[in-house]
C-alpha atoms as a PDB file:
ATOM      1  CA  UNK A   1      16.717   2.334  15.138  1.00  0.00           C
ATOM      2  CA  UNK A   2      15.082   0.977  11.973  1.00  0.00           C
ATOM      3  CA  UNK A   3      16.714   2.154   8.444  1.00  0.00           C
ATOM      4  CA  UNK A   4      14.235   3.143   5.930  1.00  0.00           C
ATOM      5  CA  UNK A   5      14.591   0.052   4.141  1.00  0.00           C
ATOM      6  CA  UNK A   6      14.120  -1.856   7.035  1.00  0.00           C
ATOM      7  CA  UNK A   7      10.488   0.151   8.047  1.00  0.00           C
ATOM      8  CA  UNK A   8       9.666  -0.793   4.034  1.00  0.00           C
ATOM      9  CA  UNK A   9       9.877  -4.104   4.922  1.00  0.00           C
ATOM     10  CA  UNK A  10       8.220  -4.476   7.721  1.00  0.00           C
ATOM     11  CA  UNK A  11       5.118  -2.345   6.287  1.00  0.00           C
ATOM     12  CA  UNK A  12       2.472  -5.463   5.454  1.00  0.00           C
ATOM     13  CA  UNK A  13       3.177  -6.731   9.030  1.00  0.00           C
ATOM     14  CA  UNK A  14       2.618  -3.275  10.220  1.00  0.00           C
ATOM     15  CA  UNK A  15      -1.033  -3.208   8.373  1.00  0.00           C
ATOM     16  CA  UNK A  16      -1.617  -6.549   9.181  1.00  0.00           C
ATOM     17  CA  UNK A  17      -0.656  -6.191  13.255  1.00  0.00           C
ATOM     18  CA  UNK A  18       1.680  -8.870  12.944  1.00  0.00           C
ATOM     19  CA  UNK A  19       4.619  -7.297  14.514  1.00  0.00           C
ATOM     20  CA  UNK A  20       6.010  -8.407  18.141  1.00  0.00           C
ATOM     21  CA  UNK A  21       5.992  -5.263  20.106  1.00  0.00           C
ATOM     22  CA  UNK A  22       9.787  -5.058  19.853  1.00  0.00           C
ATOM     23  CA  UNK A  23       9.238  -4.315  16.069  1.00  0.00           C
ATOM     24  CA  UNK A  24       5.855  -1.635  17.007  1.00  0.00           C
ATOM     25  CA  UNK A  25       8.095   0.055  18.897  1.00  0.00           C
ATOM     26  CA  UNK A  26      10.776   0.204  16.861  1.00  0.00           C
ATOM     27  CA  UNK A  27       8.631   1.179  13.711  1.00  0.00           C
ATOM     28  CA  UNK A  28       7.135   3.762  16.061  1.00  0.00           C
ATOM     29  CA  UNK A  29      10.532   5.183  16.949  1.00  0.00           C
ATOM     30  CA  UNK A  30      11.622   5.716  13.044  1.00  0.00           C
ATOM     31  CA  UNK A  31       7.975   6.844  12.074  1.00  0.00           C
ATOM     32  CA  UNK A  32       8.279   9.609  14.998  1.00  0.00           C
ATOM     33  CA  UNK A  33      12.033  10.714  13.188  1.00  0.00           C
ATOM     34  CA  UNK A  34      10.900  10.187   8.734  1.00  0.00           C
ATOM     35  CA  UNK A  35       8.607  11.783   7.186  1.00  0.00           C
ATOM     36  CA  UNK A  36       9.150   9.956   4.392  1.00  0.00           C
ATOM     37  CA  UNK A  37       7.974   7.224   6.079  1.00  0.00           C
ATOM     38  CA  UNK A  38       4.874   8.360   7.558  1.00  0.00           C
ATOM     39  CA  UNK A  39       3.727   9.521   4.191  1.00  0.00           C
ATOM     40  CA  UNK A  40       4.795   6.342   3.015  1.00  0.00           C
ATOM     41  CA  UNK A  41       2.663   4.669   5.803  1.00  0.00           C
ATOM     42  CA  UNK A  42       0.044   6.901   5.286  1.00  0.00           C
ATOM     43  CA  UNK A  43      -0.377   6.065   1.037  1.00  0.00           C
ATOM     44  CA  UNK A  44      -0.344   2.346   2.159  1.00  0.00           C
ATOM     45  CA  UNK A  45      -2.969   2.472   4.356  1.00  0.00           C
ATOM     46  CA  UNK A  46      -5.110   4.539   2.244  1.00  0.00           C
ATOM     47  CA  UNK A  47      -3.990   1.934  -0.793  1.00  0.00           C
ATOM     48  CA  UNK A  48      -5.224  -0.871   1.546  1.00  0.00           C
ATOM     49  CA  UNK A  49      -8.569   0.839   2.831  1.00  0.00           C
ATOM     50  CA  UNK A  50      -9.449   1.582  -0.802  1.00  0.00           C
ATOM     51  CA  UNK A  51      -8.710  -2.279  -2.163  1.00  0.00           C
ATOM     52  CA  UNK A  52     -10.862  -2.978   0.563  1.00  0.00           C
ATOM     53  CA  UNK A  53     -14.028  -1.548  -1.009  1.00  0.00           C
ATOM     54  CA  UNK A  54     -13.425  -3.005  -4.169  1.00  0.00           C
ATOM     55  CA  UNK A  55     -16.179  -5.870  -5.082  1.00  0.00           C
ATOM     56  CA  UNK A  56     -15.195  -8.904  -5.124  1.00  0.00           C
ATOM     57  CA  UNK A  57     -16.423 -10.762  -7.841  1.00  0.00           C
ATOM     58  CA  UNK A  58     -15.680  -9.169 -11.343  1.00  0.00           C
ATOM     59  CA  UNK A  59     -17.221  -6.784 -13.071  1.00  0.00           C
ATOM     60  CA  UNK A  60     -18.259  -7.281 -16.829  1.00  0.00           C
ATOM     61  CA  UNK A  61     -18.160  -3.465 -17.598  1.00  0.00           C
ATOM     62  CA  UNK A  62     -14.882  -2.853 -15.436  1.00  0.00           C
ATOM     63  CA  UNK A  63     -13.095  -5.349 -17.438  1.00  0.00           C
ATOM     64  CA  UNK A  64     -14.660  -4.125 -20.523  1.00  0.00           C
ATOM     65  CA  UNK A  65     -13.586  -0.524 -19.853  1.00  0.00           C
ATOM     66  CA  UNK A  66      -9.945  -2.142 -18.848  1.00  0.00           C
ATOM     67  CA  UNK A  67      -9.567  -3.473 -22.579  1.00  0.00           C
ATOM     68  CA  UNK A  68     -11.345  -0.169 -24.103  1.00  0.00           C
ATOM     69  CA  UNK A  69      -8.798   1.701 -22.013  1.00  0.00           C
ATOM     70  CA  UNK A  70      -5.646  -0.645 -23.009  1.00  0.00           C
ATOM     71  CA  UNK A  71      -6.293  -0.567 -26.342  1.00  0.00           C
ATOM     72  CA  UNK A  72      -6.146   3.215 -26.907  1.00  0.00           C
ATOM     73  CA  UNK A  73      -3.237   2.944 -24.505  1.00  0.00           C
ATOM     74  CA  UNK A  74      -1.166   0.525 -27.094  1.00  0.00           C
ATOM     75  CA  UNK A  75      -2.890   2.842 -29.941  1.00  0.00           C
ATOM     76  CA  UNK A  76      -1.443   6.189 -28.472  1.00  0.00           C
ATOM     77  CA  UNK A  77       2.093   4.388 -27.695  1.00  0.00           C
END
């Protein structure tokens, strides 16, 4: 069975089905056992659904608001 640390790095080939079906079942098999895991499955996918909807070309205001919000983030430190 997988370790933890072993399931971590495996987890883009997991997203990107690019794992032999060996490794799906053996991810499988430790995801049935961790929670941890699952949850830590579960963030990544979300993380990877929402990067997904991001535009792609950049956005004046978004990288205005990035500086604006950097800024007061050096002021405050």
């Amino acid at each position: 069975m997988l370790s933890c640390k072993e399931l971590v790095a495996h987890s883009s080939d997991l997203l990107d089905s690019q794992l032999s079906l060996r490794q799906r079942l053996a991810v499988r098999a430790h995801l049935a056992m961790c929670l941890r895991c699952r949850r830590f499955i579960k963030q990544m996918r979300l993380t990877q659904a929402v990067l997904r909807q991001l535009p792609q070309e950049p956005i004046a205001e978004l990288d205005a608001l990035a500086a604006k919000l950097a800024e007061l983030r050096r002021k405050s430190s």
